[in-house]
C-alpha atoms as a PDB file:
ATOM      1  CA  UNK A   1      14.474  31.106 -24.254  1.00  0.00           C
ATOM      2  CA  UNK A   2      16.855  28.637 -23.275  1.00  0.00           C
ATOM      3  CA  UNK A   3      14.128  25.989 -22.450  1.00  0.00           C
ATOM      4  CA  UNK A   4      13.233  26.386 -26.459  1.00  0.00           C
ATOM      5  CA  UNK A   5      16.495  26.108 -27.634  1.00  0.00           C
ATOM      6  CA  UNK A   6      17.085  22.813 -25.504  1.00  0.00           C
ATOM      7  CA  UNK A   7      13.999  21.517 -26.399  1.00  0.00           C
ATOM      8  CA  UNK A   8      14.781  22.678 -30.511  1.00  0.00           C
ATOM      9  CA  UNK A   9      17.777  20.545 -29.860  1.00  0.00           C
ATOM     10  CA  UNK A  10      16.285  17.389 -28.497  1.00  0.00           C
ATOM     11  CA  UNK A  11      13.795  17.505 -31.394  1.00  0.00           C
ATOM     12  CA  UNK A  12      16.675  18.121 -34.164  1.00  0.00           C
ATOM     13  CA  UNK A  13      18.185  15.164 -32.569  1.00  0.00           C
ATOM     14  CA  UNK A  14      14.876  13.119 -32.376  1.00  0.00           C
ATOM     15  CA  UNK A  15      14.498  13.865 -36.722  1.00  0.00           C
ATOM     16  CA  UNK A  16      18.110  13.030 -37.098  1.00  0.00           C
ATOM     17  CA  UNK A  17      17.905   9.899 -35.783  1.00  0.00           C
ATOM     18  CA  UNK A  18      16.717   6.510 -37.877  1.00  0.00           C
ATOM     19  CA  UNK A  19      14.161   3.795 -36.697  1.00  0.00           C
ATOM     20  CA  UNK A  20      15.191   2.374 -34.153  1.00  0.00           C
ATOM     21  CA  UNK A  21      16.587   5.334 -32.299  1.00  0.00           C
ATOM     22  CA  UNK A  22      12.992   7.233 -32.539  1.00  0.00           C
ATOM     23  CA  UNK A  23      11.513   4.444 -30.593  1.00  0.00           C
ATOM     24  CA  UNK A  24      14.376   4.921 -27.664  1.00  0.00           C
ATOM     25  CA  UNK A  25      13.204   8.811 -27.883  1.00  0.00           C
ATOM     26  CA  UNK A  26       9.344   7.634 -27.632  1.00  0.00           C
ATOM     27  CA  UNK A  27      10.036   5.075 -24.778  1.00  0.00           C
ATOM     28  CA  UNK A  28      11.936   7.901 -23.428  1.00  0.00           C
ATOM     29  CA  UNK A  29       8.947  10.561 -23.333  1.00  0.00           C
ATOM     30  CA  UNK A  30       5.854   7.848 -22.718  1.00  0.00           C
ATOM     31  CA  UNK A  31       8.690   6.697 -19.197  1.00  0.00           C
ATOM     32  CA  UNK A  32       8.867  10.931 -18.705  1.00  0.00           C
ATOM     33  CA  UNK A  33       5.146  11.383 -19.216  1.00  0.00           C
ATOM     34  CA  UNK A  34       4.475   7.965 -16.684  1.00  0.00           C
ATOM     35  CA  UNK A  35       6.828   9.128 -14.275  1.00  0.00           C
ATOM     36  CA  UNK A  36       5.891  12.766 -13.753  1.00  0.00           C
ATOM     37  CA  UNK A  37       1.969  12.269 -13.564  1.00  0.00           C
ATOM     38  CA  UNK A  38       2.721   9.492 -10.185  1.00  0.00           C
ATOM     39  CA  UNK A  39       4.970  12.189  -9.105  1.00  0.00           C
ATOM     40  CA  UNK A  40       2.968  14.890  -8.869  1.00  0.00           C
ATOM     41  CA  UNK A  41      -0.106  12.822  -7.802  1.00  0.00           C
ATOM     42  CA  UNK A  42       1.694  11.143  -5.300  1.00  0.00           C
ATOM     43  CA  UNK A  43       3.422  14.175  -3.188  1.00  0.00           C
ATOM     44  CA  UNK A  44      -0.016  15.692  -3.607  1.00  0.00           C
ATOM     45  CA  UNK A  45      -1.668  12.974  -1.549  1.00  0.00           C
ATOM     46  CA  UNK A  46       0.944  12.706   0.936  1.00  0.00           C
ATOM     47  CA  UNK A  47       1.106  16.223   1.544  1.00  0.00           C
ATOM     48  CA  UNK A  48      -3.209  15.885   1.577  1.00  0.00           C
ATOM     49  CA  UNK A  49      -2.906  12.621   4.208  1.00  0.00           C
ATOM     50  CA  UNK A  50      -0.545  14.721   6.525  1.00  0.00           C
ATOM     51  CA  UNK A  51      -2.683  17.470   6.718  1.00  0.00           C
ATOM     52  CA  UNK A  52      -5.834  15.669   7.375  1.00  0.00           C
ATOM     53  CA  UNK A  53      -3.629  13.534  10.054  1.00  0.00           C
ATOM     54  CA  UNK A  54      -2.826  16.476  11.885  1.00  0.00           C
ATOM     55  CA  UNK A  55      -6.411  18.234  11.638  1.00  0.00           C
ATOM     56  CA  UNK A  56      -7.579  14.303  12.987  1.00  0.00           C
ATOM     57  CA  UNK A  57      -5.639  13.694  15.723  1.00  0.00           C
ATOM     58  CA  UNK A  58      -6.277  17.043  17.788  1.00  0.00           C
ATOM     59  CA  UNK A  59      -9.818  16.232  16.981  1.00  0.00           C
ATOM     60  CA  UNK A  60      -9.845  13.288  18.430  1.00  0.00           C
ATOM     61  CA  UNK A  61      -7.692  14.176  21.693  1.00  0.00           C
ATOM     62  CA  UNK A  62     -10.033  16.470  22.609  1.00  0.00           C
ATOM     63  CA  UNK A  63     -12.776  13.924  23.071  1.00  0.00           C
ATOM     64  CA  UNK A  64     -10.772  11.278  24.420  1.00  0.00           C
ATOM     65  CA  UNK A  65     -13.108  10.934  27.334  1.00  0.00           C
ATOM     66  CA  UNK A  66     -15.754   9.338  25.199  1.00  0.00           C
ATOM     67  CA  UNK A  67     -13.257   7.810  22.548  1.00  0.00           C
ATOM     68  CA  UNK A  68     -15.469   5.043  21.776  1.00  0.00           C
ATOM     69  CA  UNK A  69     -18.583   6.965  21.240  1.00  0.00           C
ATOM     70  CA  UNK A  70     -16.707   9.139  18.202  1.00  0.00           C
ATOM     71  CA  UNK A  71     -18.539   8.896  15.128  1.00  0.00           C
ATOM     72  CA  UNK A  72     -16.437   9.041  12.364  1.00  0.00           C
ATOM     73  CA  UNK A  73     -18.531  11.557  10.177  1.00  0.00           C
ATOM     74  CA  UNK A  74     -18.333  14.429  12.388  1.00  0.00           C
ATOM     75  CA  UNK A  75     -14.737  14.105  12.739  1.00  0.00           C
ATOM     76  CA  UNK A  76     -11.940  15.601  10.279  1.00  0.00           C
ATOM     77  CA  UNK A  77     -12.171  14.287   6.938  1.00  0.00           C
ATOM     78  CA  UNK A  78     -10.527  14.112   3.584  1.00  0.00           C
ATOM     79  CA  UNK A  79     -12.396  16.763   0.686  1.00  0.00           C
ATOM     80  CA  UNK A  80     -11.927  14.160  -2.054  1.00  0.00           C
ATOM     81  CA  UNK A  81     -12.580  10.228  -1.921  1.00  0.00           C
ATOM     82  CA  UNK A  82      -9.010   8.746  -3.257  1.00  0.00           C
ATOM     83  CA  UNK A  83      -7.557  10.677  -0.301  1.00  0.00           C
ATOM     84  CA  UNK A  84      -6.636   7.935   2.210  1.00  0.00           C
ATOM     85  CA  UNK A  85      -7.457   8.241   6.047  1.00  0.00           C
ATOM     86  CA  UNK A  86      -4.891   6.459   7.676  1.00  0.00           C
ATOM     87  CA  UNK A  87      -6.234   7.911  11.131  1.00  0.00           C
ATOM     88  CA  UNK A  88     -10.077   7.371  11.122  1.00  0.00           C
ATOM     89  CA  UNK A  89      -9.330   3.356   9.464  1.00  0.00           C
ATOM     90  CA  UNK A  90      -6.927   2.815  12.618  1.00  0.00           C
ATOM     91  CA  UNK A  91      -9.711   4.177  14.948  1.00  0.00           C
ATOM     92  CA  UNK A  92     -12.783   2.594  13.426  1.00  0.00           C
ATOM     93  CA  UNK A  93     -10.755  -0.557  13.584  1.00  0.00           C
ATOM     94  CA  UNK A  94      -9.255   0.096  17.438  1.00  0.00           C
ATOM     95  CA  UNK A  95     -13.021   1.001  17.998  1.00  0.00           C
ATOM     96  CA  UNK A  96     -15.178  -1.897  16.730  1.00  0.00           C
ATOM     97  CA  UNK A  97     -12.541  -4.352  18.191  1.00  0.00           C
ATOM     98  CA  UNK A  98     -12.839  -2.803  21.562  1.00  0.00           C
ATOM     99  CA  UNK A  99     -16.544  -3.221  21.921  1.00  0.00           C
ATOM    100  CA  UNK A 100     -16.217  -6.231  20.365  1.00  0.00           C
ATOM    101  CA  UNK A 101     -14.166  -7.315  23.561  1.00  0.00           C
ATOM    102  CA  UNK A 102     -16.535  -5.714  25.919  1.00  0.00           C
ATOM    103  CA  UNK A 103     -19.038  -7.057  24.799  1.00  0.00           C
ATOM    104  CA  UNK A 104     -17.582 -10.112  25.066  1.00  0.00           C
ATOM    105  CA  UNK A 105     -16.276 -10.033  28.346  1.00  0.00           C
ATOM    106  CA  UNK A 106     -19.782  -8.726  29.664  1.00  0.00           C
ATOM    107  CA  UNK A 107     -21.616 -11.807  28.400  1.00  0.00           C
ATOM    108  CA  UNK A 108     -19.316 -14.133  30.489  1.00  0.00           C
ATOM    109  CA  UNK A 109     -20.091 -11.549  33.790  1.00  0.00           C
ATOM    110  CA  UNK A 110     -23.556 -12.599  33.012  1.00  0.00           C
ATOM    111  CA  UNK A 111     -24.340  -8.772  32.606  1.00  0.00           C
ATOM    112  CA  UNK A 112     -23.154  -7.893  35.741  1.00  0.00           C
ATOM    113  CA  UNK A 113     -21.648  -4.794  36.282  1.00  0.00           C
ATOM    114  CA  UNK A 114     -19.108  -3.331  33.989  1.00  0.00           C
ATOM    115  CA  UNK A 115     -17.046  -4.652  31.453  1.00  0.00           C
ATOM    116  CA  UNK A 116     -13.300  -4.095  31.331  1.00  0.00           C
ATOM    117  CA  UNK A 117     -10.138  -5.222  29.681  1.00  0.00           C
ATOM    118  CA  UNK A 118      -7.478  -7.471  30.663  1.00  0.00           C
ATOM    119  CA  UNK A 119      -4.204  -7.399  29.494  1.00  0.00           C
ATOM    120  CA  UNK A 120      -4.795  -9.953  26.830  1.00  0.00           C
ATOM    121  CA  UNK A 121      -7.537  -7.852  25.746  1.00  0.00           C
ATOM    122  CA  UNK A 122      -5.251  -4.914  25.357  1.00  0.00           C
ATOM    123  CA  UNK A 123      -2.696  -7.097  23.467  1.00  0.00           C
ATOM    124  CA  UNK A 124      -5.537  -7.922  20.662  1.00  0.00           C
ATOM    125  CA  UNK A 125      -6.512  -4.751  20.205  1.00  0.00           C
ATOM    126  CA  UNK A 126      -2.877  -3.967  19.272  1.00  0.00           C
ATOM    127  CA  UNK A 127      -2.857  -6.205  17.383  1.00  0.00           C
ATOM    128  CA  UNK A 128      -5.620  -5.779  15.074  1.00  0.00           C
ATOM    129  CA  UNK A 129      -3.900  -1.736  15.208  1.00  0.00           C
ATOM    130  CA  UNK A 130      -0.928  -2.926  13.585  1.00  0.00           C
ATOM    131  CA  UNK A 131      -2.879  -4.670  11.123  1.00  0.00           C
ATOM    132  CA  UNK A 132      -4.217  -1.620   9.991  1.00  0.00           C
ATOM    133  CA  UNK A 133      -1.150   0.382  10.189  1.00  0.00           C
ATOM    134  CA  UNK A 134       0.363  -2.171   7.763  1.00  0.00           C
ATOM    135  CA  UNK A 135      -2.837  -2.144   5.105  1.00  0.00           C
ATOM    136  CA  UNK A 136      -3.025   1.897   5.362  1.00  0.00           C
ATOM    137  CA  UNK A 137       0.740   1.595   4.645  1.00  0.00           C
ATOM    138  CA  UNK A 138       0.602  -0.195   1.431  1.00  0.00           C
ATOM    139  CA  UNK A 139      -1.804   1.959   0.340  1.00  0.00           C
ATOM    140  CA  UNK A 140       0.284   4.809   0.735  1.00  0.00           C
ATOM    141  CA  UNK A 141       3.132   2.698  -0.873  1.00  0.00           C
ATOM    142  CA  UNK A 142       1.392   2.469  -4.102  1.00  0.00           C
ATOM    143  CA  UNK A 143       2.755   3.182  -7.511  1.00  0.00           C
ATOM    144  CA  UNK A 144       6.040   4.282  -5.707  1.00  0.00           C
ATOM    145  CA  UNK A 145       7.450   1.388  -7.994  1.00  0.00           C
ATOM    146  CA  UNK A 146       6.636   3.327 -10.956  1.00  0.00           C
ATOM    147  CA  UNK A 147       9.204   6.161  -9.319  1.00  0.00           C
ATOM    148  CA  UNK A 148      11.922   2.805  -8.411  1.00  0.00           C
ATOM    149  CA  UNK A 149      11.735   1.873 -12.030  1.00  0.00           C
ATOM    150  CA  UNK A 150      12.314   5.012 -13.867  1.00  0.00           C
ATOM    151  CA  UNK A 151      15.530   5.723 -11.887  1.00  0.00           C
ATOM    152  CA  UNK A 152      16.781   2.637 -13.271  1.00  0.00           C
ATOM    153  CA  UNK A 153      15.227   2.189 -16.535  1.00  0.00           C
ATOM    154  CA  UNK A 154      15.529   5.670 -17.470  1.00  0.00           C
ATOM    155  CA  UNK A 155      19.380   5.916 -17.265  1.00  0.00           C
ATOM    156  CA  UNK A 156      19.564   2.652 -18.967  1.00  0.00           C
ATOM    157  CA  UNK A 157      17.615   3.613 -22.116  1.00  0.00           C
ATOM    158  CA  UNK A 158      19.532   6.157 -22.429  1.00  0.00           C
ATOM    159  CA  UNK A 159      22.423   4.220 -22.671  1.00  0.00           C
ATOM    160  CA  UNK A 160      21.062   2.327 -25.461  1.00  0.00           C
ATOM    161  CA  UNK A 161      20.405   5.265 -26.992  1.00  0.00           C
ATOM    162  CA  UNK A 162      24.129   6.183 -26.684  1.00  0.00           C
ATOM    163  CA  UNK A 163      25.293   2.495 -27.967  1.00  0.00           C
ATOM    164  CA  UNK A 164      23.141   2.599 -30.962  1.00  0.00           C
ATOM    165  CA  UNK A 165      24.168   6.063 -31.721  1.00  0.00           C
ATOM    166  CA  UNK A 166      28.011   5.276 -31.452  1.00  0.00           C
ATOM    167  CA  UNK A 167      27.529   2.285 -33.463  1.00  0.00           C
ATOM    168  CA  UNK A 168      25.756   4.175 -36.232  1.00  0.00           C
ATOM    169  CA  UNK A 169      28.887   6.645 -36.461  1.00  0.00           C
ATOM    170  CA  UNK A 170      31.186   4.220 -36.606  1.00  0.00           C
ATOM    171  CA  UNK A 171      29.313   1.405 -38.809  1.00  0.00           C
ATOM    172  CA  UNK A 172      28.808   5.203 -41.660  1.00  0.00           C
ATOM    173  CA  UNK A 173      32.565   5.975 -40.932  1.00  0.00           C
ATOM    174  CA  UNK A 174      33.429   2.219 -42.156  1.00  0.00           C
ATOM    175  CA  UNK A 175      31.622   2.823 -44.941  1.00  0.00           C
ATOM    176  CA  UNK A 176      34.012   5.908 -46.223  1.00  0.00           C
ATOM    177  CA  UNK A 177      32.000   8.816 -45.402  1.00  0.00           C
ATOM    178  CA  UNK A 178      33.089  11.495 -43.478  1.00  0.00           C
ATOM    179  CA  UNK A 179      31.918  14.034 -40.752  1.00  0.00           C
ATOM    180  CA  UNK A 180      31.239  17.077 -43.387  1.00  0.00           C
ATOM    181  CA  UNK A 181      29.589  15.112 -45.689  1.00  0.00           C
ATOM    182  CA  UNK A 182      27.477  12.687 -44.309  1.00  0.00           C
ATOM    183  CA  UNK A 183      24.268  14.124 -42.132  1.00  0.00           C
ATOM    184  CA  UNK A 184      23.986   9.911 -40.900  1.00  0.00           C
ATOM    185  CA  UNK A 185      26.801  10.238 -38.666  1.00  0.00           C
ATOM    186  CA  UNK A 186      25.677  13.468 -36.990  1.00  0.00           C
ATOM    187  CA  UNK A 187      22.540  11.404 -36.798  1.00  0.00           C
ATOM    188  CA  UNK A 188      23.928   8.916 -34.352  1.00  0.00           C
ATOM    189  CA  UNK A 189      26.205  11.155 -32.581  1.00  0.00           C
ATOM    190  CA  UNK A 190      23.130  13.274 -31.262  1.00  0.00           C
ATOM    191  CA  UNK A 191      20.944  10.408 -30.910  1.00  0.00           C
ATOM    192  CA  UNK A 192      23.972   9.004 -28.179  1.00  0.00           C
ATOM    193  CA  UNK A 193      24.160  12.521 -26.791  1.00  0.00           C
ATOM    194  CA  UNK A 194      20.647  13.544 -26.472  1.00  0.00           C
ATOM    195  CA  UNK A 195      19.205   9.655 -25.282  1.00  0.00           C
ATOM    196  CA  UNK A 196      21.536   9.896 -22.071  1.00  0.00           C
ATOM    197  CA  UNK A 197      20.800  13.398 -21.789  1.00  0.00           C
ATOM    198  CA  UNK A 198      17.227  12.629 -21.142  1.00  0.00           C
ATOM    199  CA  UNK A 199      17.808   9.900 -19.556  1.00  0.00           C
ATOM    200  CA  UNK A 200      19.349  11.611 -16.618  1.00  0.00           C
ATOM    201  CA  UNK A 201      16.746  14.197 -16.649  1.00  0.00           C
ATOM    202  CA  UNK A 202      14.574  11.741 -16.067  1.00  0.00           C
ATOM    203  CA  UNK A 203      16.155   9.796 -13.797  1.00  0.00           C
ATOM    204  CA  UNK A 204      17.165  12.497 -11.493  1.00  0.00           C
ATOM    205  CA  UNK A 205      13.578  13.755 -10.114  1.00  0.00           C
ATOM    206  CA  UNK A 206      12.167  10.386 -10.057  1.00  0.00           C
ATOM    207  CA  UNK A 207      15.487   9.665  -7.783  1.00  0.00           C
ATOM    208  CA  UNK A 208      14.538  12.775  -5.304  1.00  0.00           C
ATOM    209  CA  UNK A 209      10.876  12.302  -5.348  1.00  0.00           C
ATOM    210  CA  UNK A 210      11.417   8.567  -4.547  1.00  0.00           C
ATOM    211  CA  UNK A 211      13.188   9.681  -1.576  1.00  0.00           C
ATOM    212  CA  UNK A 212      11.341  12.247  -0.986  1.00  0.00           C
ATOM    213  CA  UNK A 213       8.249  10.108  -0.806  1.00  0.00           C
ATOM    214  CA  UNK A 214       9.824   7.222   1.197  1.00  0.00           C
ATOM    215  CA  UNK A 215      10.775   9.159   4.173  1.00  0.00           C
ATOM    216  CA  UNK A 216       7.348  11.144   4.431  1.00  0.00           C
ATOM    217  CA  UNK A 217       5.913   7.338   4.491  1.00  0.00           C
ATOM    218  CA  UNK A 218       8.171   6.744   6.522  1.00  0.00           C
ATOM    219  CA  UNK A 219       7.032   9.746   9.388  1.00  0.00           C
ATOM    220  CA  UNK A 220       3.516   9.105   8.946  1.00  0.00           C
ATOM    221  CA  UNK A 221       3.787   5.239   9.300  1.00  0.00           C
ATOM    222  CA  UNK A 222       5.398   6.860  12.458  1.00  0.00           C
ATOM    223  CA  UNK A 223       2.483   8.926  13.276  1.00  0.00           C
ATOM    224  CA  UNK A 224       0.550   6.506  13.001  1.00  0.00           C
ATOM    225  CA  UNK A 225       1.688   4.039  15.634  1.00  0.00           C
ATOM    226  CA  UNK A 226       2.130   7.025  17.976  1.00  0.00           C
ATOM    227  CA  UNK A 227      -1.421   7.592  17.130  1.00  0.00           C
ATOM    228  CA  UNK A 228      -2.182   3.787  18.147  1.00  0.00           C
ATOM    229  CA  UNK A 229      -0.244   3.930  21.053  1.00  0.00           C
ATOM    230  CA  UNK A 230      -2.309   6.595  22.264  1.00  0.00           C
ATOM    231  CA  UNK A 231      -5.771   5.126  21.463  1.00  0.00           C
ATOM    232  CA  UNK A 232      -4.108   2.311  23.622  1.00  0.00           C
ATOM    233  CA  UNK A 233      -3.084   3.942  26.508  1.00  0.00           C
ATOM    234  CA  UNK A 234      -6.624   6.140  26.202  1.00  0.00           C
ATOM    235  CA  UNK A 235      -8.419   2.886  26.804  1.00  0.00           C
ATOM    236  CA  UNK A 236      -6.005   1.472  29.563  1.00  0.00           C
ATOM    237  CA  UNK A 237      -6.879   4.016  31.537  1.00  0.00           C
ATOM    238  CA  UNK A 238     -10.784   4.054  30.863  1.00  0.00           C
ATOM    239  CA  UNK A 239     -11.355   0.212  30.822  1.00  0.00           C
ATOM    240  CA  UNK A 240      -8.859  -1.674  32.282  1.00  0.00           C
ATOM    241  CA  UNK A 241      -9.999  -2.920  35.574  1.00  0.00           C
ATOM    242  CA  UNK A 242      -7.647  -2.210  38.948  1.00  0.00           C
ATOM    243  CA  UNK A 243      -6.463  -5.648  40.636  1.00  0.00           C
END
C-alpha cells in the first residue's frame, strides 16, 4: 500500500510538472532502469565466478601431481558462456607457457634426459600469470562505471530537478499568483521535491552495490594470485632441477 501511494505521488508530481521538468523525470527513470539491470547482472556473475572458483580450485588440488596433464573440459566449469573463468584462463595460460619452456629447454639438452626449470624460467611463468590475472580482472571490472556514474549523476539530476522547480515557484509568484490559486507553483514545488527524492533513491543502491562489487573484485583478484602462487610453487617442486 504504501509503495502505491509513493509511487501515486511521484507520478502526480511527474503530470504536474512542465517540459522541461518531464525530461529530468525521464532521464531520471531511463539512469534507474540502466543502473538496476548492471546491478543485478553484475552481483549475479560475481556471486556465479566465486562459486565456480571455489568448485575449481579443489578440483585442481587434487590432481596436482599431474598439473600439466589437466584438461580443461573435465574440470569445473561455468553453466552459461558470459560467465567468466578467471581460474581455468590463469591455468591454461600457466600451462601452455610451462611446456612451452620445457620444451624449450629440452631442445638445447639435445633431448637428453629431462627437462626442468630454472629460476628464470619460473620468473616468466609468473609473469605471463599476472598477465592474466590483470585481463581476467578487467573483465570482471566491466560496466562497474555504469554503477560510478549513477552515484554521481543521479544526485545531480536531481538537483536540477530541484533548481528548476524552485525557479518555477518563484518566477509564478513574481507574476502575482498565489499558492491557493495557482496549480503552476505546486507544479514546481513537487517537481524540486520529488527530482531529489529519486535522485537519492537512486543514488543510494548504486553507492552500496558499487562497493559491494569492488571489494568482492577485490577478494577474488586475491584468490586469484593465491591460486597462481600455488600453480607456482606446484611446479617448483615437480620441475625445478636440484643444484
Amino acid at each position: 500500500m504504501g509503495t502505491l501511494f509513493g509511487a501515486s505521488i511521484f507520478f502526480s508530481a511527474f503530470q504536474q510538472s512542465d517540459f522541461f521538468g518531464r525530461l529530468i523525470f525521464l532521464g531520471l527513470f531511463a539512469l534507474s532502469a540502466i543502473c538496476w539491470s548492471v546491478l543485478i547482472y553484475k552481483i549475479w556473475l560475481t556471486k556465479n565466478v566465486k562459486r565456480i572458483c571455489h568448485a575449481f580450485q579443489h578440483a585442481v588440488s587434487r590432481h596436482k601431481e599431474r598439473i600439466l596433464e589437466l584438461e580443461l573440459h573435465t574440470l569445473p566449469k561455468p553453466r552459461r558462456k558470459e560467465i567468466p573463468h578467471p581460474f581455468a584462463h590463469i591455468l591454461g595460460e600457466i600451462a601452455a607457457k610451462t611446456l612451452e619452456v620445457l620444451n624449450k629447454n629440452l631442445y638445447f639438452q639435445e633431448g637428453k634426459g629431462r627437462a626442468f626449470l630454472t629460476e628464470p624460467d619460473l620468473n616468466l611463468i609468473g609473469s605471463q600469470g599476472l598477465i592474466a590475472i590483470s585481463k581476467q580482472k578487467k573483465l570482471l571490472e566491466k560496466s562497474l562505471f555504469v554503477l560510478a556514474t549513477t552515484v554521481t549523476l543521479a544526485p545531480f539530476l536531481g538537483l536540477l530537478g530541484t533548481v528548476w522547480g524552485i525557479l518555477l515557484t518563484f518566477t509564478h509568484l513574481q507574476s502575482g499568483a498565489t499558492f491557493s490559486s495557482n496549480n503552476l507553483i505546486l507544479g514546481g514545488l513537487s517537481t524540486a521535491l520529488a527530482t531529489t527524492v529519486i535522485g537519492l533513491v537512486i543514488a543510494i543502491p548504486a553507492l552500496i552495490a558499487h562497493n559491494y562489487l569492488k571489494n568482492a573484485i577485490r577478494v577474488l583478484s586475491s584468490d586469484m594470485e593465491d591460486f597462481l602462487a600455488s600453480l607456482l610453487s606446484t611446479l617448483e617442486m615437480q620441475y625445478r632441477k636440484v643444484e
